[in-house]
N, C-alpha and C. Protein backbone atom coordinates (compact mmCIF):
# COMPACT_ATOMS: atom_id res chain seq x y z
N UNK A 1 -5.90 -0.97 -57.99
CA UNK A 1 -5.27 -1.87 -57.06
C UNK A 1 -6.14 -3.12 -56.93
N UNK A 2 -5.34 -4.33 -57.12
CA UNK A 2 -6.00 -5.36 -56.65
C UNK A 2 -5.74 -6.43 -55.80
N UNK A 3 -6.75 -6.84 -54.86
CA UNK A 3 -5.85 -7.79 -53.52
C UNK A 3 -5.88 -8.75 -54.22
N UNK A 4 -4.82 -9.85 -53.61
CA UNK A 4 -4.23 -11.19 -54.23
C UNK A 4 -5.53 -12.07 -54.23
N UNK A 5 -6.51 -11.88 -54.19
CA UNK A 5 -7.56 -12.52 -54.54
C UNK A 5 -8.32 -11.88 -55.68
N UNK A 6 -9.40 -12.93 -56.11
CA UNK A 6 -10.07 -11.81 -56.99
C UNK A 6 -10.92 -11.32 -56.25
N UNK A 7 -12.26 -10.16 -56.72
CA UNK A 7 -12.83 -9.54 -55.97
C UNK A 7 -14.51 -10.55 -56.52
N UNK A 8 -14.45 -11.51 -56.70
CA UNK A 8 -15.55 -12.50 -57.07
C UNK A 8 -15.81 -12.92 -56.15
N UNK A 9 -14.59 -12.90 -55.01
CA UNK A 9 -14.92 -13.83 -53.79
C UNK A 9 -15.79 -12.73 -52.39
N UNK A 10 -15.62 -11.49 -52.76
CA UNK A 10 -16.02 -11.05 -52.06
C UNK A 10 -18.08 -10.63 -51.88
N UNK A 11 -18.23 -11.68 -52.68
CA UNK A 11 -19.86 -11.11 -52.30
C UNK A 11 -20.48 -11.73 -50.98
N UNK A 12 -21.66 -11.30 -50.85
CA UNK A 12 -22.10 -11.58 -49.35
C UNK A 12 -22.36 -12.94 -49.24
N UNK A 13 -22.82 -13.86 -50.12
CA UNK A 13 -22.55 -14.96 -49.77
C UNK A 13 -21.70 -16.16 -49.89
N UNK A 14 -20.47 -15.34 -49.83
CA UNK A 14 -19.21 -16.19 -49.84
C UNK A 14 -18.45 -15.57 -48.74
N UNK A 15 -19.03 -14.45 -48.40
CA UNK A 15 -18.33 -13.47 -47.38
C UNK A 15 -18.94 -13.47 -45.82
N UNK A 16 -20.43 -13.87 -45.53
CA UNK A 16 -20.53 -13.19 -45.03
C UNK A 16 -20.27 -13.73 -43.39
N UNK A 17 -20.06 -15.03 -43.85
CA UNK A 17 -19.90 -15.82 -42.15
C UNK A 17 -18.90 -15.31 -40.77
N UNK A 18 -17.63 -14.22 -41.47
CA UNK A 18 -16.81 -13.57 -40.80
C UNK A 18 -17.59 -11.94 -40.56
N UNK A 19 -18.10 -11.47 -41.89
CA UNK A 19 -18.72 -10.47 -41.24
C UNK A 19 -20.36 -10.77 -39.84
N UNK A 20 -21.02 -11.56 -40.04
CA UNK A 20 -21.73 -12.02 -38.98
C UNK A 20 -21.22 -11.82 -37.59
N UNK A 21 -20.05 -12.13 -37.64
CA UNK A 21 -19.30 -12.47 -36.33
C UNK A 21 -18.88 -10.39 -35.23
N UNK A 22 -19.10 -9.72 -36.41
CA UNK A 22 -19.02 -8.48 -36.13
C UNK A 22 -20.02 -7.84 -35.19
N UNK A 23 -21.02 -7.58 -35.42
CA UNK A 23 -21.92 -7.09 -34.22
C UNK A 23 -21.81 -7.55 -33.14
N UNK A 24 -21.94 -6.28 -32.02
CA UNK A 24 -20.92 -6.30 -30.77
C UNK A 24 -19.63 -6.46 -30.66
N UNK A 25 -18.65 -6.59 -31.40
CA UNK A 25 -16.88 -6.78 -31.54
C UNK A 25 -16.50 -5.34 -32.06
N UNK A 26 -15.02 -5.10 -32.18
CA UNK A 26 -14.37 -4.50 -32.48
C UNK A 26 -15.01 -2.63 -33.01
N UNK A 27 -15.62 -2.36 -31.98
CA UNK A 27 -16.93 -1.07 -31.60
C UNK A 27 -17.88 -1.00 -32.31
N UNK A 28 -18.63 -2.02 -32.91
CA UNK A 28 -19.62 -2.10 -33.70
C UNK A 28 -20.83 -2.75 -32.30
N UNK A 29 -21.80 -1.88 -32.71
CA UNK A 29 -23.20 -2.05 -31.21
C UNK A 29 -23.32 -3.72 -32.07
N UNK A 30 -23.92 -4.23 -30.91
CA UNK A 30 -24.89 -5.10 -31.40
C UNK A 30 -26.19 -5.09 -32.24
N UNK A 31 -26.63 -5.29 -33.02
CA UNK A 31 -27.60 -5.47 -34.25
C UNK A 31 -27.91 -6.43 -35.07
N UNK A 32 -28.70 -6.12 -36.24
CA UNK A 32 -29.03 -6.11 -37.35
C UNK A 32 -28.38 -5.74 -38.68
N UNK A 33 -27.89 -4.37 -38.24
CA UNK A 33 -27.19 -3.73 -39.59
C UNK A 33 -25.39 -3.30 -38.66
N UNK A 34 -25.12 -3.10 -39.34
CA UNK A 34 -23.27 -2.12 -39.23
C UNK A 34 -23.34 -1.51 -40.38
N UNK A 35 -23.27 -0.05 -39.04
CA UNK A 35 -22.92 0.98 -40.20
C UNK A 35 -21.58 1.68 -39.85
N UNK A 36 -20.90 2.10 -40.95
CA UNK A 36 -19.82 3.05 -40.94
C UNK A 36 -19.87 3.81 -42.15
N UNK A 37 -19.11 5.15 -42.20
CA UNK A 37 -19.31 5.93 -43.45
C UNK A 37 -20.09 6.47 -43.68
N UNK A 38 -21.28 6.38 -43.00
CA UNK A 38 -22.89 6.94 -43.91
C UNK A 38 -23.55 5.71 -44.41
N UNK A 39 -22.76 4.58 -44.40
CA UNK A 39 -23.11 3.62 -45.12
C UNK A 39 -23.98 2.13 -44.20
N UNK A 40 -25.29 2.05 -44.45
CA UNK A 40 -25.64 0.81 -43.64
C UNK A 40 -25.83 -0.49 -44.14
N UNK A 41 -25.03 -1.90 -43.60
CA UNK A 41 -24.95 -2.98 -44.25
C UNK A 41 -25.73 -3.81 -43.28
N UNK A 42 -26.91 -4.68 -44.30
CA UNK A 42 -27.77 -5.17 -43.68
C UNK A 42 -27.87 -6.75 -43.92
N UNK A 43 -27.46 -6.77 -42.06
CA UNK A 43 -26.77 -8.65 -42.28
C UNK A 43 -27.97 -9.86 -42.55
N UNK A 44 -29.37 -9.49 -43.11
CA UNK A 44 -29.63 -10.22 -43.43
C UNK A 44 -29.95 -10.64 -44.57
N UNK A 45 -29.77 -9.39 -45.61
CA UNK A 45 -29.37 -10.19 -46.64
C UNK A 45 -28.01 -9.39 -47.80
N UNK A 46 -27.40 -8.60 -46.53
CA UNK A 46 -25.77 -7.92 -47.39
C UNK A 46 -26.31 -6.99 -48.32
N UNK A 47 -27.16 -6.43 -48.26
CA UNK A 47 -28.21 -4.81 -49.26
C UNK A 47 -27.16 -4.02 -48.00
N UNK A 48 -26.21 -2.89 -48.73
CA UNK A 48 -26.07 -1.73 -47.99
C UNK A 48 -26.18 -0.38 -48.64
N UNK A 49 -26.67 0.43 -47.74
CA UNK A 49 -27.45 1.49 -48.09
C UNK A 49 -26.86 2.76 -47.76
N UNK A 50 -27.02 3.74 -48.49
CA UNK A 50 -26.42 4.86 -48.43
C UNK A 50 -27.12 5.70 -47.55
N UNK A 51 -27.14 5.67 -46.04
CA UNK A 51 -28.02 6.15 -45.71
C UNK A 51 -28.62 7.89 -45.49
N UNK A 52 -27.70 8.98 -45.80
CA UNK A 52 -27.78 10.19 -46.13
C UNK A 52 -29.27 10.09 -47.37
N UNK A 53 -28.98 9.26 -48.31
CA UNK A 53 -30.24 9.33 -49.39
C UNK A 53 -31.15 8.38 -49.23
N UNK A 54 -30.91 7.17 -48.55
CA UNK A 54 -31.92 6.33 -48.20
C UNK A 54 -31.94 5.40 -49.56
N UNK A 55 -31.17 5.12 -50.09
CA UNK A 55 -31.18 4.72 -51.32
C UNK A 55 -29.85 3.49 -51.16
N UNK A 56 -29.89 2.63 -52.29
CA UNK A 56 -29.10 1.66 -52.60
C UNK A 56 -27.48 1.72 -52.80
N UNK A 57 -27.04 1.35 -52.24
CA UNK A 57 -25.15 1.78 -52.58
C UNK A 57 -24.36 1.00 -53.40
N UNK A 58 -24.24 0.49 -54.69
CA UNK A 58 -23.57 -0.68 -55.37
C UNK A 58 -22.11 -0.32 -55.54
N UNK A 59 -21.74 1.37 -56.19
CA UNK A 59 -20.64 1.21 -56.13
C UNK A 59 -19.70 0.82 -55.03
N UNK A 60 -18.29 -0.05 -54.86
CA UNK A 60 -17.41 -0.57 -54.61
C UNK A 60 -17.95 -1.53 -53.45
N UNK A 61 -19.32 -2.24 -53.82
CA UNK A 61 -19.67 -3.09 -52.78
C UNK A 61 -18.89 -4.50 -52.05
N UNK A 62 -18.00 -4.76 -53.00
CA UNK A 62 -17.35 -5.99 -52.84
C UNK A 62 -15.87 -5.62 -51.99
N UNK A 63 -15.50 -4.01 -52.07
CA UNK A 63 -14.95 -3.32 -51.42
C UNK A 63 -15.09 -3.04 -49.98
N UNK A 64 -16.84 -3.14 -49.30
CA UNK A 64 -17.13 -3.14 -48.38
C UNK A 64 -17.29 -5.20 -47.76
N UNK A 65 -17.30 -5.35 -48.36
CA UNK A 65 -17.53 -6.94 -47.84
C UNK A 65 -16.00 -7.28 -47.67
N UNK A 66 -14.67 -7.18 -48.63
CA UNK A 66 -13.23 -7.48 -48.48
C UNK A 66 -12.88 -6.84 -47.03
N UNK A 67 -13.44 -5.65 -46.58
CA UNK A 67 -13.20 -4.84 -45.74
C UNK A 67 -13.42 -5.36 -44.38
N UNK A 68 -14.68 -5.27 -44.39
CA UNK A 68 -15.11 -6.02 -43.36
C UNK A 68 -14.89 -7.51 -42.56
N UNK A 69 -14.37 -8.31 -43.43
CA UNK A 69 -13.83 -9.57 -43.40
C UNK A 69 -12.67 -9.23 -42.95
N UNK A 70 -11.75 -8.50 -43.36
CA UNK A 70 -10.01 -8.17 -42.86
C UNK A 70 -10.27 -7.49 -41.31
N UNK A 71 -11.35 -6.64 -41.13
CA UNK A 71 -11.47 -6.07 -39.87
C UNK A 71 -12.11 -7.19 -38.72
N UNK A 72 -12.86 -7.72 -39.09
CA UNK A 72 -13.36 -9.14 -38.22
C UNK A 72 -12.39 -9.96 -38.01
N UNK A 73 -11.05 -10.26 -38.70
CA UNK A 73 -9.86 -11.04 -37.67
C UNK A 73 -9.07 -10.66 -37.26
N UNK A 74 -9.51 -8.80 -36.77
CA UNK A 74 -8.60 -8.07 -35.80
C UNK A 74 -8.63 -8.30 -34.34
N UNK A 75 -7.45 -8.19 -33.42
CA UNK A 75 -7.96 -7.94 -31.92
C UNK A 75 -7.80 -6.80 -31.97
N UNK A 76 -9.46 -7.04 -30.81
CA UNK A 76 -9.56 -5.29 -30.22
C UNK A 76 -8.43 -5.03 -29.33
N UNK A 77 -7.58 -4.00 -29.90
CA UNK A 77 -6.87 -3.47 -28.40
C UNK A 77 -7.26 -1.90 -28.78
N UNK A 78 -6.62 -1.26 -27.87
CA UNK A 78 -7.05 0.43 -27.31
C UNK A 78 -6.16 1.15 -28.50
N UNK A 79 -7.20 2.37 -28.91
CA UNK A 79 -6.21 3.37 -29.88
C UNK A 79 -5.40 4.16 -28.88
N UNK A 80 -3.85 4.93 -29.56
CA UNK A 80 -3.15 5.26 -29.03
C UNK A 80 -3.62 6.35 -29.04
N UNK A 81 -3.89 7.37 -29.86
CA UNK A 81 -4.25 8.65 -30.10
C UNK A 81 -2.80 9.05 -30.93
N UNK A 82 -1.73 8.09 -31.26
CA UNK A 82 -0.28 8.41 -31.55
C UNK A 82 -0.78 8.54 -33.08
N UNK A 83 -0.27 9.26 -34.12
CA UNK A 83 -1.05 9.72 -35.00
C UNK A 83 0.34 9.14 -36.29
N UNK A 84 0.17 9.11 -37.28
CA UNK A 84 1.32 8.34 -38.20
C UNK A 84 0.66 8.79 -39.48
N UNK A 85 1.57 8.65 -40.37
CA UNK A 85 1.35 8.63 -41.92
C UNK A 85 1.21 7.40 -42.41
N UNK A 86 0.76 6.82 -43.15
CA UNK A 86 0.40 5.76 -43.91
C UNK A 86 2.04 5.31 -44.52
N UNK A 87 2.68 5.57 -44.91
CA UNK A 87 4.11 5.11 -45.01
C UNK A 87 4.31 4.66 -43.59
N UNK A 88 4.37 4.47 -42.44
CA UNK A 88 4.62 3.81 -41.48
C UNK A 88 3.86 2.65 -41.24
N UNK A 89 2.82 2.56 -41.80
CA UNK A 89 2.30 1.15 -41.75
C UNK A 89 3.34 0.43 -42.47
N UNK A 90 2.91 -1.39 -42.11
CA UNK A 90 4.02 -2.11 -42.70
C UNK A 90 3.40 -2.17 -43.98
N UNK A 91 4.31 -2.39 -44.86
CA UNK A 91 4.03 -2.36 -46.58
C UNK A 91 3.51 -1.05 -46.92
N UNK A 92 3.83 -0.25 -45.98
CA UNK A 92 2.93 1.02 -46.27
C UNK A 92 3.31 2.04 -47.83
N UNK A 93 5.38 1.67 -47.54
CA UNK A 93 5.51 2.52 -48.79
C UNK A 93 5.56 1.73 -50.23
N UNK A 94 5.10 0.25 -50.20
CA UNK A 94 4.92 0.05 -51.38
C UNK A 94 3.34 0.54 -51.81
N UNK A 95 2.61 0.26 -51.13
CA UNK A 95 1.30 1.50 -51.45
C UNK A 95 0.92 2.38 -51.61
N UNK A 96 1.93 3.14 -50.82
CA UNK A 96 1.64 4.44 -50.89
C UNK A 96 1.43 5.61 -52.73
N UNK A 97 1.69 5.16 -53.51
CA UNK A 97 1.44 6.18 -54.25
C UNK A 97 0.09 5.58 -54.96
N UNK A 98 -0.32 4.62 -54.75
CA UNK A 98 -1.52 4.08 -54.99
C UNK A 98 -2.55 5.00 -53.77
N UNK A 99 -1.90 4.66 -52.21
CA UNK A 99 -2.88 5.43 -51.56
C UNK A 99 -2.95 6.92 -51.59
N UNK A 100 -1.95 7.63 -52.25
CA UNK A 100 -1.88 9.12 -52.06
C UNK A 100 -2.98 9.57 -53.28
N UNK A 101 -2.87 8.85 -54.16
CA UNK A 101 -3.41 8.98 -55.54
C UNK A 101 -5.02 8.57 -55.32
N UNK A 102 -5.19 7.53 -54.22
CA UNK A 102 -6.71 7.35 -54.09
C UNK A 102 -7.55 8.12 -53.49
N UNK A 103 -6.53 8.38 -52.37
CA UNK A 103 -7.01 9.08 -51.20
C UNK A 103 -6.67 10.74 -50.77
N UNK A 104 -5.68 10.66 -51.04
CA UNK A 104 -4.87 12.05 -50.20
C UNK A 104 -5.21 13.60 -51.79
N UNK A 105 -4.99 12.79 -52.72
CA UNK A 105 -4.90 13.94 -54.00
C UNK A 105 -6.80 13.83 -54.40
N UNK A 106 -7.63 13.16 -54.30
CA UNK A 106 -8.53 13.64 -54.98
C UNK A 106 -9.39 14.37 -53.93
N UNK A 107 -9.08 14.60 -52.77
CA UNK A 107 -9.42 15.46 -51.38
C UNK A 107 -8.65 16.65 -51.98
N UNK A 108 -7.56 16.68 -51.48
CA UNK A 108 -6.72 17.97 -52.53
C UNK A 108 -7.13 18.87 -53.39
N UNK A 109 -7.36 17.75 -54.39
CA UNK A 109 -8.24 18.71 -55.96
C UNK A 109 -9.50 19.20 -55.51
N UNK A 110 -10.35 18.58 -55.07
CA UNK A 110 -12.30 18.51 -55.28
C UNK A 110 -11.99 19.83 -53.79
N UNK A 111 -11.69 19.76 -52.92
CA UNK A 111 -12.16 20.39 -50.91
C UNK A 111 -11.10 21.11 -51.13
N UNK A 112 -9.80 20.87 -51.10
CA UNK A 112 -8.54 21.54 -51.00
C UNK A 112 -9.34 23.25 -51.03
N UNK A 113 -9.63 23.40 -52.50
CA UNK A 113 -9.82 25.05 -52.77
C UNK A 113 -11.21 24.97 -52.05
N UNK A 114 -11.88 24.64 -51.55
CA UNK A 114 -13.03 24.50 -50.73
C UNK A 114 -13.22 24.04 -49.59
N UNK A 115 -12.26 24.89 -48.41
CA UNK A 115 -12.58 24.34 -46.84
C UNK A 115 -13.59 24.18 -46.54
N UNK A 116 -14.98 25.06 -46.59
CA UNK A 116 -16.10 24.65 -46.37
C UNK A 116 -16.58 23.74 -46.67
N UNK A 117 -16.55 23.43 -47.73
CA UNK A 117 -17.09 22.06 -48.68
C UNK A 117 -16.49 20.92 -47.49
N UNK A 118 -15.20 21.19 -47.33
CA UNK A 118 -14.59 20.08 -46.90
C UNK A 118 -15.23 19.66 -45.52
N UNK A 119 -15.36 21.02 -44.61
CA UNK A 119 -15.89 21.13 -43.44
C UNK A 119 -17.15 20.26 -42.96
N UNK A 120 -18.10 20.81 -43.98
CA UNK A 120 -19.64 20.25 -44.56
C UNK A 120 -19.55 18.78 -44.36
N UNK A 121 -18.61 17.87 -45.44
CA UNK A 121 -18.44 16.62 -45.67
C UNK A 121 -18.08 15.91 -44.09
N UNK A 122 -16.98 16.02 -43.84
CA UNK A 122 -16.48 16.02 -42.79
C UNK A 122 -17.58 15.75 -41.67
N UNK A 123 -18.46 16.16 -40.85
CA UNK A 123 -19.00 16.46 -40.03
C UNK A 123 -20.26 16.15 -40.91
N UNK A 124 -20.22 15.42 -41.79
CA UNK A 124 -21.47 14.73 -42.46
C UNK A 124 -21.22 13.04 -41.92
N UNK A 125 -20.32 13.53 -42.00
CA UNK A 125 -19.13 11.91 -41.60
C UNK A 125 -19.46 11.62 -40.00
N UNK A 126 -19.67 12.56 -39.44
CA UNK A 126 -19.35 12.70 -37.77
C UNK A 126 -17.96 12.51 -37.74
N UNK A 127 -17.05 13.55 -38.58
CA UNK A 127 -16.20 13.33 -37.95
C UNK A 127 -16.17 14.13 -36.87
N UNK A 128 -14.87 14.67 -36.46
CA UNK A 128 -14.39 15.16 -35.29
C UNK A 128 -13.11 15.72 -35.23
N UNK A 129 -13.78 17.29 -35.03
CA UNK A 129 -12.28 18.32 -35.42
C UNK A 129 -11.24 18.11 -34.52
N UNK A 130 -9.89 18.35 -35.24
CA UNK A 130 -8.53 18.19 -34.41
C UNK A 130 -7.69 19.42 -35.08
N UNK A 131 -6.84 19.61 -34.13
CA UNK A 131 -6.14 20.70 -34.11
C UNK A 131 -4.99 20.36 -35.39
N UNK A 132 -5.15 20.15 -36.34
CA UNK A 132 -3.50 19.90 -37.31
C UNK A 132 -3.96 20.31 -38.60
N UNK A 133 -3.42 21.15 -39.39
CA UNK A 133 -3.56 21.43 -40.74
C UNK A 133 -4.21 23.18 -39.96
N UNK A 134 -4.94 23.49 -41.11
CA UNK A 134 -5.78 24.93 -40.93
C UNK A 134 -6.94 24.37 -40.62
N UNK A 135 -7.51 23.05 -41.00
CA UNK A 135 -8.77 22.21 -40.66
C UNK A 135 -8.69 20.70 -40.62
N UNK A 136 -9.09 20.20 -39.84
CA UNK A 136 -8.54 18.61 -39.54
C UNK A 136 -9.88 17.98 -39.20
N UNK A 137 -9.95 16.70 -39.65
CA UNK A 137 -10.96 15.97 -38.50
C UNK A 137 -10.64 14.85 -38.63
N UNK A 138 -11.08 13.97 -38.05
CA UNK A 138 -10.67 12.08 -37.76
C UNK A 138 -12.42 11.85 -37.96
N UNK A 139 -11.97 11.63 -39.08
CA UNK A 139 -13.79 10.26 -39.89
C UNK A 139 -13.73 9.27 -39.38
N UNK A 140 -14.51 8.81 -38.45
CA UNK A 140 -14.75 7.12 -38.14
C UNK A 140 -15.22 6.47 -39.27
N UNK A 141 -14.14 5.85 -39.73
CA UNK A 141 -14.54 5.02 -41.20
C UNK A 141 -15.00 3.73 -40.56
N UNK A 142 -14.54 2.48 -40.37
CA UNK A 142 -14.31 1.67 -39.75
C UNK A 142 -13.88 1.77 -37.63
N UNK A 143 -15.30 1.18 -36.93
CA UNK A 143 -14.78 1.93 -35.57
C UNK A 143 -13.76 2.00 -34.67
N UNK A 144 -12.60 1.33 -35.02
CA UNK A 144 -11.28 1.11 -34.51
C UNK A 144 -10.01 1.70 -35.18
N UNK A 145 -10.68 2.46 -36.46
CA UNK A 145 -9.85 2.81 -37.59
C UNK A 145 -9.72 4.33 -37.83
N UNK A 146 -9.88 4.93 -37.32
CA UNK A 146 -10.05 6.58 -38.05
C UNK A 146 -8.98 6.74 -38.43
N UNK A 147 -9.32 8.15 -39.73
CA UNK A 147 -8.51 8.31 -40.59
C UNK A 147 -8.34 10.04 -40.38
N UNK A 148 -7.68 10.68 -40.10
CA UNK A 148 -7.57 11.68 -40.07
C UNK A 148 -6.88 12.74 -41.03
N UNK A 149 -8.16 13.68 -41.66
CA UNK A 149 -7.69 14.35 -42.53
C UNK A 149 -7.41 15.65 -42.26
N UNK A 150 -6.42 16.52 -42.59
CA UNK A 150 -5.42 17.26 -42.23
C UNK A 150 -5.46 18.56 -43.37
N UNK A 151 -5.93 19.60 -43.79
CA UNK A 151 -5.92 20.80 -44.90
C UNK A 151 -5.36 21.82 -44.61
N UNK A 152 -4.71 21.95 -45.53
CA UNK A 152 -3.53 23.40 -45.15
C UNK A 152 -3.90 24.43 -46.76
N UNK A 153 -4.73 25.61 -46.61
CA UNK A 153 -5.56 25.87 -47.31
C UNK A 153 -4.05 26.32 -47.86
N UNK A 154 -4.73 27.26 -49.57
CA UNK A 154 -3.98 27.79 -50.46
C UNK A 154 -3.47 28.97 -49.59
N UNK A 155 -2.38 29.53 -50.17
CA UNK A 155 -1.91 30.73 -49.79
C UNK A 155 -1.40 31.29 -51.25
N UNK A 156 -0.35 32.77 -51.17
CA UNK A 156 -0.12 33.26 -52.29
C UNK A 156 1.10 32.00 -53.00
N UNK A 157 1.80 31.29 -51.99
CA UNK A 157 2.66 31.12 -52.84
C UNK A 157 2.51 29.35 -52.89
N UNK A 158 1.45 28.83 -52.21
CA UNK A 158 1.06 27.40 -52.32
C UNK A 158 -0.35 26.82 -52.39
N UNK A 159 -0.02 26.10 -53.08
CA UNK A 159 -1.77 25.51 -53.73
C UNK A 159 -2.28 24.76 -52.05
N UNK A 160 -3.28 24.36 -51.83
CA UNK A 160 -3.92 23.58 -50.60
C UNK A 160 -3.03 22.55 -50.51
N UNK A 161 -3.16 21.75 -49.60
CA UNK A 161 -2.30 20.60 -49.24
C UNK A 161 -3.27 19.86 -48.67
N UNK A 162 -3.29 18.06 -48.72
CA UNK A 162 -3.88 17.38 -47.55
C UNK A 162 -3.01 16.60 -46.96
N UNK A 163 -3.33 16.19 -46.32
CA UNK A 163 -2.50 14.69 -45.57
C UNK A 163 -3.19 14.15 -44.52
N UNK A 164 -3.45 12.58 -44.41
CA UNK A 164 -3.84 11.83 -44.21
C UNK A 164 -3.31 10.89 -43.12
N UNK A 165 -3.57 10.84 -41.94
CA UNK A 165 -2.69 10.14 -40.73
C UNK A 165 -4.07 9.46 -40.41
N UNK A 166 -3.41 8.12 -39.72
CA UNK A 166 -3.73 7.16 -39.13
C UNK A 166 -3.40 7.27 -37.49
N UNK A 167 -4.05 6.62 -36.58
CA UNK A 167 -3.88 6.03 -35.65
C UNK A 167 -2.46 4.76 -35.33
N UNK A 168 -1.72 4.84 -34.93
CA UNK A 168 -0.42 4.01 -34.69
C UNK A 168 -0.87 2.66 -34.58
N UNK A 169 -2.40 2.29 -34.32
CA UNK A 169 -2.62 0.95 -34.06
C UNK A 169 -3.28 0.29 -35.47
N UNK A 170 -3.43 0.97 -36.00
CA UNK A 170 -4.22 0.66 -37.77
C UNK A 170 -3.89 -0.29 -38.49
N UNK A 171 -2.51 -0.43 -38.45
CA UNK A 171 -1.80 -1.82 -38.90
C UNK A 171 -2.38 -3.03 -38.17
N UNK A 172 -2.63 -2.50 -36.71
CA UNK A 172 -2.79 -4.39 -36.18
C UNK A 172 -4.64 -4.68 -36.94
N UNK A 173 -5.40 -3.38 -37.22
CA UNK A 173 -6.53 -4.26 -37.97
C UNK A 173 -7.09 -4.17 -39.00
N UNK A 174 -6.23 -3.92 -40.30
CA UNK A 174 -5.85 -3.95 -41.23
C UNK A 174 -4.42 -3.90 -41.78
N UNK A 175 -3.95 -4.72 -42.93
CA UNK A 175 -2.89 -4.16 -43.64
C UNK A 175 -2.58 -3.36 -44.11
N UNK A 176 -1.50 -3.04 -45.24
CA UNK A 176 -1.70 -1.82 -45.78
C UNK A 176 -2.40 -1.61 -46.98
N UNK A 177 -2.83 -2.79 -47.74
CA UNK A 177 -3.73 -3.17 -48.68
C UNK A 177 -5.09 -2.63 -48.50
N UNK A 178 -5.15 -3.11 -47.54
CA UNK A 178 -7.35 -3.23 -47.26
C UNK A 178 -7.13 -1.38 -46.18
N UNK A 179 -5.35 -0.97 -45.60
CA UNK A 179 -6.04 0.18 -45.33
C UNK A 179 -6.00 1.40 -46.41
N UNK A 180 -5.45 0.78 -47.56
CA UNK A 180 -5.33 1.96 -49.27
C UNK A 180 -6.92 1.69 -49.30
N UNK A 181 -7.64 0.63 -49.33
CA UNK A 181 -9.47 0.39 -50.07
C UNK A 181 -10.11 1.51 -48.45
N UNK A 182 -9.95 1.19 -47.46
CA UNK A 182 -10.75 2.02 -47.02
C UNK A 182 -10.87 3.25 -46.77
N UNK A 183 -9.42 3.76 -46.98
CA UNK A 183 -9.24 4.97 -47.20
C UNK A 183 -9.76 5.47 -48.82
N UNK A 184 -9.98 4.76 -49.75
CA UNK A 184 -10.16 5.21 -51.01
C UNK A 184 -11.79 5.41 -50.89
N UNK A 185 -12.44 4.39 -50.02
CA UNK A 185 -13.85 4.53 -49.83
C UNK A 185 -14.15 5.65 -48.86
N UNK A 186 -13.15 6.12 -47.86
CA UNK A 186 -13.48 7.17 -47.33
C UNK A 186 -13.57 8.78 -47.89
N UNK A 187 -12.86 8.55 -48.72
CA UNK A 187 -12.32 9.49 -49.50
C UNK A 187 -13.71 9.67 -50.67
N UNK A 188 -14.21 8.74 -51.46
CA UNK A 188 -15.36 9.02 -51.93
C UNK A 188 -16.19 9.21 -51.26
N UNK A 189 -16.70 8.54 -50.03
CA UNK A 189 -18.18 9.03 -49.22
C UNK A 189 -17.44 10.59 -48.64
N UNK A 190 -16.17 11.25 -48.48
CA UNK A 190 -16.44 12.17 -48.41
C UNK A 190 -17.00 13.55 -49.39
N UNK A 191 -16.00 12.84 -50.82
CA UNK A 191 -16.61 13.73 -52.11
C UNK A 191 -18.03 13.52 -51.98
N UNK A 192 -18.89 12.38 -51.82
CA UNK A 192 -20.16 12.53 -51.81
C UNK A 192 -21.20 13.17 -50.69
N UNK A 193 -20.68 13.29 -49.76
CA UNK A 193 -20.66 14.47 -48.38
C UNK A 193 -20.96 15.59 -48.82
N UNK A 194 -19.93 16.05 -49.56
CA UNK A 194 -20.09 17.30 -49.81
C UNK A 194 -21.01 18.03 -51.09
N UNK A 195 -20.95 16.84 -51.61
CA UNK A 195 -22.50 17.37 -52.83
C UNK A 195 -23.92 17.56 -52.20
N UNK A 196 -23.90 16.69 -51.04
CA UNK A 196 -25.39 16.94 -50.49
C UNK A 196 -26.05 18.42 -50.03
C-alpha cells in the first residue's frame, strides 16, 4: 500500500515540525521522546528505538513519521468505548483487504494456533484484556487509537479466527489509509512481542 505521497517525504526532517507539536496533545505526556508500541521516538534528533531490546528500529520508519504527522492534525475528543470493524471507517471497505491481509491474517497464522504466544505479546504491548473472542485485548498503539484484538481459538471443526475492532472515534484521527499502516505496524510489534 502506498499513500498518495511518496514515502521520501516522510523523514524526520521534512516531517518533523507537526510531530514536535505532539508532546502534551492528543495523550502523549509531555517530553523529550513519544512512545507508543514498545517503540521510543526521540524528538531530538527522530532515532526511534525499540525499546523491549534497547536497540535501533529502522524497519518501517518513515511509517512511523507518516503516522504521526496524520495523528498531530487530529482533535482530541473522548473515546466512545463503541467498538466497530474497520469496514465502518470511511474508505474503510476500499482498504480493507489490504488491512485484513496486513493486519487481521498474519495474527491469525503466527498467535491464532498460539493463544499464549498471543497473550505474552499482547500484555508486552500493555495491552488490556476485554471480554470478546476466547481472548481479546485493546493495544494502545497510538494514545487515542486502540486497536482491539479479538481470538476465537481452533476447535474440531474451525481453524482460529481474529478480528480486529476499532474504537467508533478512530476515523476522526486518522483515515482509513494511515489507520491500514498502523494497524500493520501493530500487528508486527506484536509478532515481535511474542518472540521475546
Amino acid at each position: 500500500m502506498q499513500t498518495s505521497e511518496s514515502w521520501d517525504r516522510w523523514t524526520w526532517k521534512k516531517s518533523k515540525t507537526k510531530i514536535l507539536t505532539l508532546p502534551g496533545r492528543l495523550g502523549f505526556p509531555k517530553g523529550s521522546t513519544l512512545r507508543f508500541l514498545g517503540l521510543e521516538v526521540n524528538l531530538k534528533d527522530g532515532s526511534v528505538t525499540d525499546v523491549a531490546i534497547g536497540q535501533p528500529f529502522d524497519p518501517k520508519i518513515e511509517h512511523i513519521f507518516f503516522l504521526l504527522n496524520r495523528y498531530a492534525e487530529a482533535k482530541d475528543i473522548p473515546l466512545t468505548g463503541e467498538l466497530i470493524t474497520y469496514k465502518h471507517i470511511s474508505g474503510g471497505r476500499v482498504y480493507f483487504p489490504v488491512f485484513e491481509g496486513r493486519v487481521v491474517n498474519p495474527i491469525e497464522k503466527h498467535l491464532g494456533p498460539n493463544p499464549d504466544f498471543f497473550k505474552k505479546a499482547a500484555e508486552h504491548l500493555q495491552g488490556t484484556a476485554t471480554k470478546l473472542g476466547d481472548i481479546a485485548y485493546a493495544i494502545p498503539t497510538l494514545p487515542r487509537v486502540p486497536l482491539t484484538y479479538a481470538l476465537w481459538k481452533a476447535d474440531d471443526e474451525f481453524p482460529p479466527q481474529v478480528k480486529v475492532y476499532l474504537d467508533s472515534t478512530a476515523g476522526s484521527y486518522l483515515d482509513a489509509e494511515a489507520l491500514a499502516h498502523l494497524g500493520s505496524l501493530a500487528t508486527l510489534r506484536l509478532l515481535s512481542a511474542a518472540k521475546l
